[in-house]
C-alpha atoms as a PDB file:
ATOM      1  CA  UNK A   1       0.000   0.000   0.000  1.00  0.00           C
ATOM      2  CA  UNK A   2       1.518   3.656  -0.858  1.00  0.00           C
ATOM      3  CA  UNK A   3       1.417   5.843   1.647  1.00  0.00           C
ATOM      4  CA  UNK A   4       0.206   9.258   0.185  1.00  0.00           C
ATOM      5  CA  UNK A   5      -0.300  12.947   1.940  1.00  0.00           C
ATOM      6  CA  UNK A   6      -3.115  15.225   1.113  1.00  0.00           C
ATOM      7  CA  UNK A   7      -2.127  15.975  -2.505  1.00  0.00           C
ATOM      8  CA  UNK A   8      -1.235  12.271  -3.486  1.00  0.00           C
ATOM      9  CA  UNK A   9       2.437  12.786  -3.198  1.00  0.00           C
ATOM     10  CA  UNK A  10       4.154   9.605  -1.927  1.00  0.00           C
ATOM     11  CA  UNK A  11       5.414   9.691   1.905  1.00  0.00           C
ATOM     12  CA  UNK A  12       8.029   7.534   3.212  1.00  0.00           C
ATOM     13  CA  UNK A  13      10.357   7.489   6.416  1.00  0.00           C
ATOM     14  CA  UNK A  14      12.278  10.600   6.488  1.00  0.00           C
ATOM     15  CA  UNK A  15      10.348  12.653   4.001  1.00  0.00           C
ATOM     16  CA  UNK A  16       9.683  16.067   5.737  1.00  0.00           C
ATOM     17  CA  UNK A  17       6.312  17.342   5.936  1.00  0.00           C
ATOM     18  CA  UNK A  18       3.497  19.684   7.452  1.00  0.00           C
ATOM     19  CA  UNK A  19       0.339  19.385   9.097  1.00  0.00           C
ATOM     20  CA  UNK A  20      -1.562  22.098   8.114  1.00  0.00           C
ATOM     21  CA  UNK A  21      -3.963  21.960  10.692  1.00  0.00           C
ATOM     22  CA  UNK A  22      -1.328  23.027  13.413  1.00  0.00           C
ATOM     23  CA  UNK A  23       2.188  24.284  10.905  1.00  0.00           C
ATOM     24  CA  UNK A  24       3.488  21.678  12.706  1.00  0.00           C
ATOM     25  CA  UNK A  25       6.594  20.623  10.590  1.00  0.00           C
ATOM     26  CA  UNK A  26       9.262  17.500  11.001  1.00  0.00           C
ATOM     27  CA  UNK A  27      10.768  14.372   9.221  1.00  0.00           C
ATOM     28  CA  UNK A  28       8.523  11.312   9.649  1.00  0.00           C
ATOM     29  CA  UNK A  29      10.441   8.827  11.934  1.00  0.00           C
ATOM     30  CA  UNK A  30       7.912   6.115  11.198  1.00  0.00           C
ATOM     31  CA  UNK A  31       4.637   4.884   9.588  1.00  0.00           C
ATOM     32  CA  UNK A  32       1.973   2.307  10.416  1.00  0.00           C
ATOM     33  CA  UNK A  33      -1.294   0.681   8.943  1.00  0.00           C
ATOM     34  CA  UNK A  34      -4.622   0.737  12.117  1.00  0.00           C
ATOM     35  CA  UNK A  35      -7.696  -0.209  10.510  1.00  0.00           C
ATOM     36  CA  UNK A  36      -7.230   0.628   6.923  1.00  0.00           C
ATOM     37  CA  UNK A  37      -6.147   4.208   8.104  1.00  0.00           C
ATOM     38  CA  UNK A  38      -2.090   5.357   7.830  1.00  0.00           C
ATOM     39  CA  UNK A  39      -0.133   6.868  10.035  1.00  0.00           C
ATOM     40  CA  UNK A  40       2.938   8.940  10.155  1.00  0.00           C
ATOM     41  CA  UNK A  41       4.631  10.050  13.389  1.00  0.00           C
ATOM     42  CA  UNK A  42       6.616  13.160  12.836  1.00  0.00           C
ATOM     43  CA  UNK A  43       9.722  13.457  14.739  1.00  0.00           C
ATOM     44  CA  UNK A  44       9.159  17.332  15.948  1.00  0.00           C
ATOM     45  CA  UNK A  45       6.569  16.255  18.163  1.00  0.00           C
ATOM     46  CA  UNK A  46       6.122  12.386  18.302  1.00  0.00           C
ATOM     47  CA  UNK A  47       2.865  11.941  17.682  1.00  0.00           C
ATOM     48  CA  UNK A  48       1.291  10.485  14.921  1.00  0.00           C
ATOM     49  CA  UNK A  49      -1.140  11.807  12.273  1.00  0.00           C
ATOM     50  CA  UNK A  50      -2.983  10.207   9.090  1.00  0.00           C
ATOM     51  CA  UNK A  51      -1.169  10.386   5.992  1.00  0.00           C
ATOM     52  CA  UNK A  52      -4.122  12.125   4.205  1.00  0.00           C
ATOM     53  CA  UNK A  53      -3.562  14.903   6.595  1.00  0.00           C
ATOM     54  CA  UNK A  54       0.070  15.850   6.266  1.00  0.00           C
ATOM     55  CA  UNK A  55       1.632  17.706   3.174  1.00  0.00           C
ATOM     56  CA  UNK A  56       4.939  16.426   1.733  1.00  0.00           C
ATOM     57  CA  UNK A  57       7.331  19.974   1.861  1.00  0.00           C
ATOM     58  CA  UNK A  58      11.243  20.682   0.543  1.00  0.00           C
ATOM     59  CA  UNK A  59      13.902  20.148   3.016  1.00  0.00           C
ATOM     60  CA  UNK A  60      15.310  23.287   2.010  1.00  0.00           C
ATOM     61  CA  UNK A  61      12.073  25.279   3.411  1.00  0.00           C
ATOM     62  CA  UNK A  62      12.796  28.057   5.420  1.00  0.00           C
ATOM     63  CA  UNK A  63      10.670  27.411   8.170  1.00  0.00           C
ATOM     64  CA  UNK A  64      12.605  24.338   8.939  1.00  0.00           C
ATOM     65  CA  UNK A  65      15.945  26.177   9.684  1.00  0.00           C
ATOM     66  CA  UNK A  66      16.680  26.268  13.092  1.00  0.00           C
ATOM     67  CA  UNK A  67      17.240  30.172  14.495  1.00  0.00           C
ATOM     68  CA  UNK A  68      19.516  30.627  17.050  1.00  0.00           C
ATOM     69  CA  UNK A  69      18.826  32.316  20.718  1.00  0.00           C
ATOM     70  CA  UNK A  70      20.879  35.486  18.912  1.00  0.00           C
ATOM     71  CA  UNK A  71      19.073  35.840  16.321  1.00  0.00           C
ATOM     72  CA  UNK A  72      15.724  35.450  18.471  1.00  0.00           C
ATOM     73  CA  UNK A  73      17.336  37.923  21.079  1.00  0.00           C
ATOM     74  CA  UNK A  74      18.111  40.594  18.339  1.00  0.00           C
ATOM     75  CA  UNK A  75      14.703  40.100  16.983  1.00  0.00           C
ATOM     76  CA  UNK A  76      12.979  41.066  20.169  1.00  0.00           C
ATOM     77  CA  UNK A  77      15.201  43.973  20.478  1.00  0.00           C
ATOM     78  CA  UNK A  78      14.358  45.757  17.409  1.00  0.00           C
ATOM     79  CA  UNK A  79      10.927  45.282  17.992  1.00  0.00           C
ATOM     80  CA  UNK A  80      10.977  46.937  21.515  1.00  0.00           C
ATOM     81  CA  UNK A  81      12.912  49.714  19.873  1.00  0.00           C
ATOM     82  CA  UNK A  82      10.085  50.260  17.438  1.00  0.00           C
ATOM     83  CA  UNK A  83       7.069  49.924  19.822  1.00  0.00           C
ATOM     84  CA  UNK A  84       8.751  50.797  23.121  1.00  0.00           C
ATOM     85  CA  UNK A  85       9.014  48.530  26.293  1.00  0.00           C
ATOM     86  CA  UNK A  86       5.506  49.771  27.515  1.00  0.00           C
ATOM     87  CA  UNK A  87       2.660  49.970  25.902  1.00  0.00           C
ATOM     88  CA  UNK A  88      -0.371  52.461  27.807  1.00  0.00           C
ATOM     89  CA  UNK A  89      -3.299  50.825  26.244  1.00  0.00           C
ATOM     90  CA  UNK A  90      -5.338  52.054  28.942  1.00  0.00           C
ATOM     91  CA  UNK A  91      -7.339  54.535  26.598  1.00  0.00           C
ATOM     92  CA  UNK A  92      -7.813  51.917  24.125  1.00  0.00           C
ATOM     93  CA  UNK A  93      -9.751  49.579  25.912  1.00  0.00           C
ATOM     94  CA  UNK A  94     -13.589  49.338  25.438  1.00  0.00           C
ATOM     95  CA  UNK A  95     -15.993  48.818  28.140  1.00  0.00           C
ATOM     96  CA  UNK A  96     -17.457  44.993  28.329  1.00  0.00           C
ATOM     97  CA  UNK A  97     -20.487  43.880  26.994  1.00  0.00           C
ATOM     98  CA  UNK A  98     -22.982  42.721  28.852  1.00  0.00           C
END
């Protein structure tokens, strides 16, 4: 039996996918067969998910490259320097409903 994602592209141990439901992303460590239904557990979170639920993606995609703490760090920093450390939404809020 091939094992197929959501657009009929063949899946096999190792191919790197996406489960669109979540963006969850990782390299399927295994597959197995319950009840007619296929499974794929994907090694970013270790759970599995049917194979007519995940999309096959390219290695090379750049949300699979790891960022380091720096670059996360430096990130953060430039956006405090554009919206400031502390926010006064005080006269922003509405009152509740009710």
């Amino acid at each position: 039996m091939e094992v197929t994602d959501v657009c009929g592209k063949s899946i096999a141990e190792g191919s790197y996918v996406i489960y669109q439901g979540t963006g969850t992303m990782g390299k399927v460590a295994a597959i197995k067969t319950i009840d007619n239904d296929i499974w794929a557990r994907i090694d970013s979170t270790n759970l599995w998910y049917k194979s007519n639920t995940l999309q096959v993606i390219d290695k090379s995609d750049e949300k699979l490259t790891k960022v380091s703490k720096e670059d996360l760090k430096e990130k953060i920093r430039r956006v405090r320097k554009t919206v400031g450390e502390d926010i006064d939404m005080s006269s922003e809020l509405c009152d509740g409903g009710g």
